[in-house]
N, C-alpha and C. Protein backbone atom coordinates (compact mmCIF):
# COMPACT_ATOMS: atom_id res chain seq x y z
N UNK A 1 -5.24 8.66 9.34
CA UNK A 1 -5.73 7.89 10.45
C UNK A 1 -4.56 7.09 11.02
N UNK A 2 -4.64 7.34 12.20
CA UNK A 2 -3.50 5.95 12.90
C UNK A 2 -3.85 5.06 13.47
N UNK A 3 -2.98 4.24 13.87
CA UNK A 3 -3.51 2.53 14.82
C UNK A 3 -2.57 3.06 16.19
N UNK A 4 -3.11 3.26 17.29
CA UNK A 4 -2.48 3.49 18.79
C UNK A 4 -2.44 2.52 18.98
N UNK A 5 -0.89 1.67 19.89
CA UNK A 5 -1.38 0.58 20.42
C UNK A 5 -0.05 0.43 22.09
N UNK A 6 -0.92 0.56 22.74
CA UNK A 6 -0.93 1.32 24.16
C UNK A 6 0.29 -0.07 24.41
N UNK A 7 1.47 0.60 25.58
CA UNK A 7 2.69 0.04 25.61
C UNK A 7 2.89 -0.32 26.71
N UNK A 8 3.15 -1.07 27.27
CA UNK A 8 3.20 -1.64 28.89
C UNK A 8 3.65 -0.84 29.72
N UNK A 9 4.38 0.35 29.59
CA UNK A 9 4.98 1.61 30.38
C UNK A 9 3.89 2.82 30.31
N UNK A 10 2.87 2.51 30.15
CA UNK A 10 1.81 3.47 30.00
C UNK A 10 2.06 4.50 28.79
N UNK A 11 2.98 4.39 28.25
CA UNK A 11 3.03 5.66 26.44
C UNK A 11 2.37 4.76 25.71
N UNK A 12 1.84 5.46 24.74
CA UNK A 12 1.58 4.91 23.62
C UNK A 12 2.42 4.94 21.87
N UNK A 13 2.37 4.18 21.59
CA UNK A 13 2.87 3.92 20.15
C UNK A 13 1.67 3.74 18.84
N UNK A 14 2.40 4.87 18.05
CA UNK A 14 1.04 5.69 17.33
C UNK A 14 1.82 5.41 15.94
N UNK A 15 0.96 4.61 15.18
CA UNK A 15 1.79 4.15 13.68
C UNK A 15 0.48 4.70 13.08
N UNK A 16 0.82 4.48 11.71
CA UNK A 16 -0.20 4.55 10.42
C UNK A 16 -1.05 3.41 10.06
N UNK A 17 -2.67 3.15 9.78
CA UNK A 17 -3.06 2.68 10.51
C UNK A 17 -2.93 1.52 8.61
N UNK A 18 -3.28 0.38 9.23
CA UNK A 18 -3.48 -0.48 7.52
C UNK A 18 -4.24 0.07 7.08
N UNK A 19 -3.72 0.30 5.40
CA UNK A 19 -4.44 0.68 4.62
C UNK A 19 -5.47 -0.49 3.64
N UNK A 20 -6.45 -0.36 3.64
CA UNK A 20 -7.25 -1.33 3.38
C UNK A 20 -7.29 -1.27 1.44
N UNK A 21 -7.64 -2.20 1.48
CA UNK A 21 -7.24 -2.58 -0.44
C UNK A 21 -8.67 -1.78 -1.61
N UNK A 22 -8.60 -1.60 -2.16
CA UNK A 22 -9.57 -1.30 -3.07
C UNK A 22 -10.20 -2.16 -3.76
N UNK A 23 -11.33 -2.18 -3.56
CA UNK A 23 -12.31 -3.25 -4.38
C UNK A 23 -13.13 -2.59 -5.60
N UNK A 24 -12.68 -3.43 -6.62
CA UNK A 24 -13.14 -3.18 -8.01
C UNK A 24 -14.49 -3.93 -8.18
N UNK A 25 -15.33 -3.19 -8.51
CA UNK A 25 -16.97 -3.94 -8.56
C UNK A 25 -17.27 -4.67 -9.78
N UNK A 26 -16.31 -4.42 -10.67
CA UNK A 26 -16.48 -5.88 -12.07
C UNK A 26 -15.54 -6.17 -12.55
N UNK A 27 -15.55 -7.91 -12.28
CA UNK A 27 -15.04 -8.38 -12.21
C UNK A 27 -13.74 -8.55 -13.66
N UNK A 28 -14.66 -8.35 -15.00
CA UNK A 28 -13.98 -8.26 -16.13
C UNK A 28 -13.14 -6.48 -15.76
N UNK A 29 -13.00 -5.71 -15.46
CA UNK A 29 -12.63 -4.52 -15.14
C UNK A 29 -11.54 -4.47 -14.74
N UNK A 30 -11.61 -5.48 -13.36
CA UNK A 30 -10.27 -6.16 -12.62
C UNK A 30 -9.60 -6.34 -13.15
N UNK A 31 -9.67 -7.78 -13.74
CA UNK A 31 -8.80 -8.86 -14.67
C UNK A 31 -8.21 -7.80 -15.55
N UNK A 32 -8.64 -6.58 -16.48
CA UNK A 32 -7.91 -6.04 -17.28
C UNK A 32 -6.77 -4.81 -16.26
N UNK A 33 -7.25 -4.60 -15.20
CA UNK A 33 -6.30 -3.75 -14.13
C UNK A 33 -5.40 -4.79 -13.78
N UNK A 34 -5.21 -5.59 -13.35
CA UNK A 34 -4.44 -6.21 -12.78
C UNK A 34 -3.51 -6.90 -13.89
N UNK A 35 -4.24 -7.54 -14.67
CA UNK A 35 -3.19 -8.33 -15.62
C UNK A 35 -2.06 -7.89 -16.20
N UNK A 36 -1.46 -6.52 -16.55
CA UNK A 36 -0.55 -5.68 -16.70
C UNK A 36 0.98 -6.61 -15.72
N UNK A 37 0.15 -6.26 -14.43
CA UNK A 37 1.00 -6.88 -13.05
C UNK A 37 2.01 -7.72 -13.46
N UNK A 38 1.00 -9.40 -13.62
CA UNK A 38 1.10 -10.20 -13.50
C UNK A 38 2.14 -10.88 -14.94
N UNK A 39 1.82 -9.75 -16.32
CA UNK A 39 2.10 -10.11 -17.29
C UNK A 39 3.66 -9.32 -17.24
N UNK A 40 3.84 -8.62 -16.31
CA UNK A 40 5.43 -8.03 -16.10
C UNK A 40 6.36 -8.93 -14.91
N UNK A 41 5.75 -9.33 -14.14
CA UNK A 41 6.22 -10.35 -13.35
C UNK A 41 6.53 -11.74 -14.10
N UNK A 42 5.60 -12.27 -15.01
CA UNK A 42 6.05 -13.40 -15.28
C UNK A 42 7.05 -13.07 -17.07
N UNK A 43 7.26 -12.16 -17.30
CA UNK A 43 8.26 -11.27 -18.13
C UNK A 43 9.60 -11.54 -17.55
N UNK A 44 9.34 -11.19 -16.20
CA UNK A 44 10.65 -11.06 -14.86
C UNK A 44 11.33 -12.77 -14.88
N UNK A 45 10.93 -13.79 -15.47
CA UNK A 45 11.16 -14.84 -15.19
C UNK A 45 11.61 -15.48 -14.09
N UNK A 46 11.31 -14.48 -12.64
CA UNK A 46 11.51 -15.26 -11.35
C UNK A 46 10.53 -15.69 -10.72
N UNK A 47 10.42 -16.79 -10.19
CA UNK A 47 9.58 -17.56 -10.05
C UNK A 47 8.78 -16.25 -8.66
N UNK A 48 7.07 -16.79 -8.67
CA UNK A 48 6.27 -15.31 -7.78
C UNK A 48 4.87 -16.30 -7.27
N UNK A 49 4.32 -15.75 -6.66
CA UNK A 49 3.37 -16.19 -5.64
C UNK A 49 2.36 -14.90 -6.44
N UNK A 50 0.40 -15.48 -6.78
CA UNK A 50 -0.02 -14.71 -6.84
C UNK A 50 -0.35 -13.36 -5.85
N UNK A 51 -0.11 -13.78 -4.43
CA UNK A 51 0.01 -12.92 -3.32
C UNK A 51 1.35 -12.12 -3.19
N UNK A 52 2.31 -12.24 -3.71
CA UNK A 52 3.64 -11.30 -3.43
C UNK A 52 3.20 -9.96 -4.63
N UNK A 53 2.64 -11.02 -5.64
CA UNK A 53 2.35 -9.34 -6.88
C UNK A 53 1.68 -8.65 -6.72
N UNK A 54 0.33 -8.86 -5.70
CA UNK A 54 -0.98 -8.61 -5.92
C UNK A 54 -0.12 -7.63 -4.47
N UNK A 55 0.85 -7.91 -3.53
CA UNK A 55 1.29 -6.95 -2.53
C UNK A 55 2.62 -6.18 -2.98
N UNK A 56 3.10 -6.46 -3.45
CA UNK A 56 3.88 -6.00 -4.21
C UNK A 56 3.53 -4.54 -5.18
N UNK A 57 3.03 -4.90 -5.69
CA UNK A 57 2.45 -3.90 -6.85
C UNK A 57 0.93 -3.14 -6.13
N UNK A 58 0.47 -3.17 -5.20
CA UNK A 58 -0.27 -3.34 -4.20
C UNK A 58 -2.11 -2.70 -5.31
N UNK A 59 -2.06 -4.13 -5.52
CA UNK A 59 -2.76 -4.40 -6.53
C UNK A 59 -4.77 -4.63 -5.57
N UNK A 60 -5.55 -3.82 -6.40
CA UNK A 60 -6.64 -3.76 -5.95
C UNK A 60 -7.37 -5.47 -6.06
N UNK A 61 -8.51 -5.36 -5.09
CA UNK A 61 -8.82 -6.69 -5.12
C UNK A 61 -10.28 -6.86 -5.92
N UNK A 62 -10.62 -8.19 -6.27
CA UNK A 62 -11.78 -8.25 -7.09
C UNK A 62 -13.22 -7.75 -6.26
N UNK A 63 -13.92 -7.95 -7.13
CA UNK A 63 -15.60 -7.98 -6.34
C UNK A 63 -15.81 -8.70 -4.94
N UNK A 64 -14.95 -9.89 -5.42
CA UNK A 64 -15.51 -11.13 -4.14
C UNK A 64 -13.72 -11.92 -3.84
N UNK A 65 -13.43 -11.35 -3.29
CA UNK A 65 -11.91 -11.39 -3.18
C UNK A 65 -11.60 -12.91 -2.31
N UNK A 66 -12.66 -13.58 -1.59
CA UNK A 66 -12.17 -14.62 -1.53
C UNK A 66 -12.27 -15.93 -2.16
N UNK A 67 -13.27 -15.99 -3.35
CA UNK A 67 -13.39 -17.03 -4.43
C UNK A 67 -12.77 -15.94 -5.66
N UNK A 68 -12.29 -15.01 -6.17
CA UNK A 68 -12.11 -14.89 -7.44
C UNK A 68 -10.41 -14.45 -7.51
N UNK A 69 -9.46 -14.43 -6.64
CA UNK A 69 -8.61 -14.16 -6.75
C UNK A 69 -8.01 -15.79 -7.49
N UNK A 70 -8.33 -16.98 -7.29
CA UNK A 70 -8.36 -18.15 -7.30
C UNK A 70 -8.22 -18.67 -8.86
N UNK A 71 -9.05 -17.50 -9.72
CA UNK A 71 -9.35 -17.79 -10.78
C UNK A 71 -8.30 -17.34 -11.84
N UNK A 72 -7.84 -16.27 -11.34
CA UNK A 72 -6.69 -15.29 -12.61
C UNK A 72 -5.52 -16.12 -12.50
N UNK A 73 -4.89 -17.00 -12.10
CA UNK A 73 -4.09 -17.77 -12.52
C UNK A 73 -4.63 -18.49 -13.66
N UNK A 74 -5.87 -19.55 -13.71
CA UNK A 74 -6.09 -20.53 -14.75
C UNK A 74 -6.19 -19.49 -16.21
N UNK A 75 -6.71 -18.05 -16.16
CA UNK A 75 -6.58 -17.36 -17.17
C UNK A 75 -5.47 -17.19 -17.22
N UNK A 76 -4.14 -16.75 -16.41
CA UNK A 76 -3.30 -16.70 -16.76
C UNK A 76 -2.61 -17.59 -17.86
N UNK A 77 -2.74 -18.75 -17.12
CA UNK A 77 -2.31 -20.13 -17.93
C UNK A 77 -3.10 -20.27 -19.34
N UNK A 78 -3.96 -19.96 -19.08
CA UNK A 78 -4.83 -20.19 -20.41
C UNK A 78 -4.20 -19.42 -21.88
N UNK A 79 -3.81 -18.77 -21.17
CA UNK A 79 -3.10 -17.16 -22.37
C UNK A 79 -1.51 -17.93 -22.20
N UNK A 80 -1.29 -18.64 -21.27
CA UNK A 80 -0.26 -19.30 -22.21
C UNK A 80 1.89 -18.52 -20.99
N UNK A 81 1.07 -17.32 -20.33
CA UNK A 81 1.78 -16.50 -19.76
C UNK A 81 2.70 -17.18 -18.50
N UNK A 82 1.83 -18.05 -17.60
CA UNK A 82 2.24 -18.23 -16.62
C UNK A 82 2.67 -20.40 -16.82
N UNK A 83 3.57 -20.69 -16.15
CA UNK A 83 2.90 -22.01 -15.67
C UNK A 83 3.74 -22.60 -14.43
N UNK A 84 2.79 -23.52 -13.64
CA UNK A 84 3.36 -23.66 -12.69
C UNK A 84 4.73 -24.33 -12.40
N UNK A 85 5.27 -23.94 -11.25
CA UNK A 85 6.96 -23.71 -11.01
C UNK A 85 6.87 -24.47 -9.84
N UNK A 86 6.54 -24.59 -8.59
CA UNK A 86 6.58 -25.40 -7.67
C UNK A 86 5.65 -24.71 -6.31
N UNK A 87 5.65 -24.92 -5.12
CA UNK A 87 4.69 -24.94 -4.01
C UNK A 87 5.71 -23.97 -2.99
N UNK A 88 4.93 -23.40 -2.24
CA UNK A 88 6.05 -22.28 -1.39
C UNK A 88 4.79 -22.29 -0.16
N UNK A 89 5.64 -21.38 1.21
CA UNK A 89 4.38 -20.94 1.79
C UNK A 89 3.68 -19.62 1.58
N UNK A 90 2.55 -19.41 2.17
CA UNK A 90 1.69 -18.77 2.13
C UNK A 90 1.67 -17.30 2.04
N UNK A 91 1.69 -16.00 2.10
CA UNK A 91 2.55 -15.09 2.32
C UNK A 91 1.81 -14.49 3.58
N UNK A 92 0.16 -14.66 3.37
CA UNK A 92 -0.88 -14.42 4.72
C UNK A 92 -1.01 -15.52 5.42
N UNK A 93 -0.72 -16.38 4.98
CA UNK A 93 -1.11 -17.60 6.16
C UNK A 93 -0.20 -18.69 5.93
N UNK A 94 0.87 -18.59 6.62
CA UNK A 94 1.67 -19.29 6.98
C UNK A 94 2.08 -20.70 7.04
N UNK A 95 0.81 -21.25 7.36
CA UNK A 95 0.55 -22.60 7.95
C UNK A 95 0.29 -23.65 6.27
N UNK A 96 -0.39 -22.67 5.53
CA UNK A 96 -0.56 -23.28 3.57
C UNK A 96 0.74 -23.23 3.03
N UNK A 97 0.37 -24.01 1.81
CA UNK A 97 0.92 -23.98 0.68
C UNK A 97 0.18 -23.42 -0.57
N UNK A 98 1.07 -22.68 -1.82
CA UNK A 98 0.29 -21.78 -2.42
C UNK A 98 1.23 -22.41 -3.81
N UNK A 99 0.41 -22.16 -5.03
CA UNK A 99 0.80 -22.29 -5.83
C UNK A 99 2.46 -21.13 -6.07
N UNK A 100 3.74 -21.67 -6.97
CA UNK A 100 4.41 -20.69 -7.09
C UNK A 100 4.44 -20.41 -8.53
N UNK A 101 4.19 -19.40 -9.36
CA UNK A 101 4.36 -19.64 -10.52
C UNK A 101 5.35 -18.86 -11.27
N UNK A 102 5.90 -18.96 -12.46
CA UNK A 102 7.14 -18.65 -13.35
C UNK A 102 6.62 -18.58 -14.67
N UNK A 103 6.97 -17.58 -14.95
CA UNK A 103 6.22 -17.24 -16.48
C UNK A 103 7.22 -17.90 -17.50
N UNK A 104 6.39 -17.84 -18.54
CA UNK A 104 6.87 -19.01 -19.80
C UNK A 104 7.39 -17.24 -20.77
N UNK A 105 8.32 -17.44 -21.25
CA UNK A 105 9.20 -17.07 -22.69
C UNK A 105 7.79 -16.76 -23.50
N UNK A 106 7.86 -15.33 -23.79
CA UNK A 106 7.09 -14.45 -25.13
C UNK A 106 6.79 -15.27 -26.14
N UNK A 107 8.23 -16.10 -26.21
CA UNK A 107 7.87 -16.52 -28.01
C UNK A 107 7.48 -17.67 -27.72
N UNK A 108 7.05 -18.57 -26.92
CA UNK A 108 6.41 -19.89 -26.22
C UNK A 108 5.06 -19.29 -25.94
N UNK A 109 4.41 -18.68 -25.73
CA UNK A 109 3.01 -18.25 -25.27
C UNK A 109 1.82 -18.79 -25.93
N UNK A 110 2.28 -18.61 -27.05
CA UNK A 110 1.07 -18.99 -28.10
C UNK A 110 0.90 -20.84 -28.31
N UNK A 111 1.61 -21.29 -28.60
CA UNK A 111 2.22 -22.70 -28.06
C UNK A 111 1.59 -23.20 -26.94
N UNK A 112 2.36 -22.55 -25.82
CA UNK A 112 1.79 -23.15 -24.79
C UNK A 112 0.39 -22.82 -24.11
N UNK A 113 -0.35 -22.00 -24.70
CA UNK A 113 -1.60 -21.77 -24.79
C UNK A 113 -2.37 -22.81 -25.67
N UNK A 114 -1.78 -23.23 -26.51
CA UNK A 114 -2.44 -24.12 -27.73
C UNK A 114 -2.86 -25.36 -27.46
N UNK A 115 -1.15 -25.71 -26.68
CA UNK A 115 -1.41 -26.82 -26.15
C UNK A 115 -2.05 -27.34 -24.45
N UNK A 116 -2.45 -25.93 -23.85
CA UNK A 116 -3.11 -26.27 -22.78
C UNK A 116 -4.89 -26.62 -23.51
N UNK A 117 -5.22 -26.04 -24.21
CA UNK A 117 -6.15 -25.77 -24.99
C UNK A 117 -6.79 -27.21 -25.41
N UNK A 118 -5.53 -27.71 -26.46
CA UNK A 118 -5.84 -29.05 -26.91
C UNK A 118 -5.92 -29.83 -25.85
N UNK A 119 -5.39 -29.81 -24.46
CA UNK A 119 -5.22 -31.07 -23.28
C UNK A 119 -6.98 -30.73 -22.47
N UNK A 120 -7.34 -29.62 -22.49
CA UNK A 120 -8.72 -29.61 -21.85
C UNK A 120 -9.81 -30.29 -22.90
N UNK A 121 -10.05 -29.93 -24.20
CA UNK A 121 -10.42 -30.52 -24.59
C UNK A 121 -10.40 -31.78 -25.00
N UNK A 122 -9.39 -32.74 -25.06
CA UNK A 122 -9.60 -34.13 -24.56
C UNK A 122 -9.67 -34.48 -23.42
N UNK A 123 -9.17 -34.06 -22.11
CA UNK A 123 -10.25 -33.87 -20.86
C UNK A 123 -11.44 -34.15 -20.99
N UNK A 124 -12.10 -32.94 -21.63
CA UNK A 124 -13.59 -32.59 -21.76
C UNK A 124 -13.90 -34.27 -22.69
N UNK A 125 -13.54 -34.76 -23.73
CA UNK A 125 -13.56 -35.26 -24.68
C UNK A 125 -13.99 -36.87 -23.99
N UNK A 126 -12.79 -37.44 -23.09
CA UNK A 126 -12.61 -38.42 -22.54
C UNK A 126 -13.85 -38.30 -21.55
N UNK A 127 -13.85 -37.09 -20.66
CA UNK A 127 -15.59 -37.27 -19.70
C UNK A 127 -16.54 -37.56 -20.40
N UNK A 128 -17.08 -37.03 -21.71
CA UNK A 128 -17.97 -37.22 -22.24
C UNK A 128 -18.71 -38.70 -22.67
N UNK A 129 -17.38 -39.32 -23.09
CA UNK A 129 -17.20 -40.87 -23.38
C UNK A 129 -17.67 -41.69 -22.18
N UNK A 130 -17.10 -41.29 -21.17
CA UNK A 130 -17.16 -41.94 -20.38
C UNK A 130 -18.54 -41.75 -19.73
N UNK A 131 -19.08 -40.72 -19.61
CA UNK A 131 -20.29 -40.89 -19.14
C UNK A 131 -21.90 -41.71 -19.83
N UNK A 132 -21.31 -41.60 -21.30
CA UNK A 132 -21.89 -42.66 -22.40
C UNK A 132 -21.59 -43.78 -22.07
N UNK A 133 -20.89 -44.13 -21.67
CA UNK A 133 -20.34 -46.00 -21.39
C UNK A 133 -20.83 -46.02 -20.26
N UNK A 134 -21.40 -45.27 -19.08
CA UNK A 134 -21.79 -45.66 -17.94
C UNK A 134 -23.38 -46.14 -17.52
């Protein structure tokens, strides 16, 4: 299929038309397709945008692609793989800022999984309290 797109001299200019992304219908299905990606990129130790890998590697999209792409970073982090590196722009929208992230060292993973682990649960720990004292 192509995209025509008619030229002020009356010819036309005839490209290939966007190819539209593939949507994976579950959601756990995804996360195990994609994570491969993400777990070789942050291997790469240069700092990456979840949008450069996901185009890059031209990586299929979830069920509901505009709330769940949102989410495979905090799993990322959770496993200890990724953590955040600093703020960049957008790669689709220009005008944002997007998380940038940089993967953490193999032999740090487990560690820094442990200790994201232990910091939510006193999170969790400290709300709890606090909603007792209120």
């Amino acid at each position: 299929m192509t995209h025509i797109q008619p030229a002020f001299d009356g010819s036309e200019l005839a490209a290939a038309a966007p190819a539209a992304r593939r949507i994976v219908d579950d959601y756990e299905a995804w996360v195990d397709e994609v994570w491969p990606a993400f777990v070789e990129a942050a291997d790469s130790r240069r700092p990456f945008t979840i949008a450069d890998v996901a185009a890059e590697k031209n990586l299929p999209d979830p069920p509901h692609p505009a709330s769940q792409w949102g989410s495979l970073p905090g799993r990322l982090q959770d496993a200890g793989i990724i953590c955040h590196h600093s703020y960049g722009p957008s790669t689709r929208c220009r005008q944002s800022l997007v998380y940038v992230w940089i993967g953490v060292p193999a032999s740090m993973r487990e560690m820094v999984a442990a200790r994201r682990r232990e910091a939510r649960r006193a999170a969790r720990t400290a709300r709890t309290q606090q909603r007792r004292a209120a």
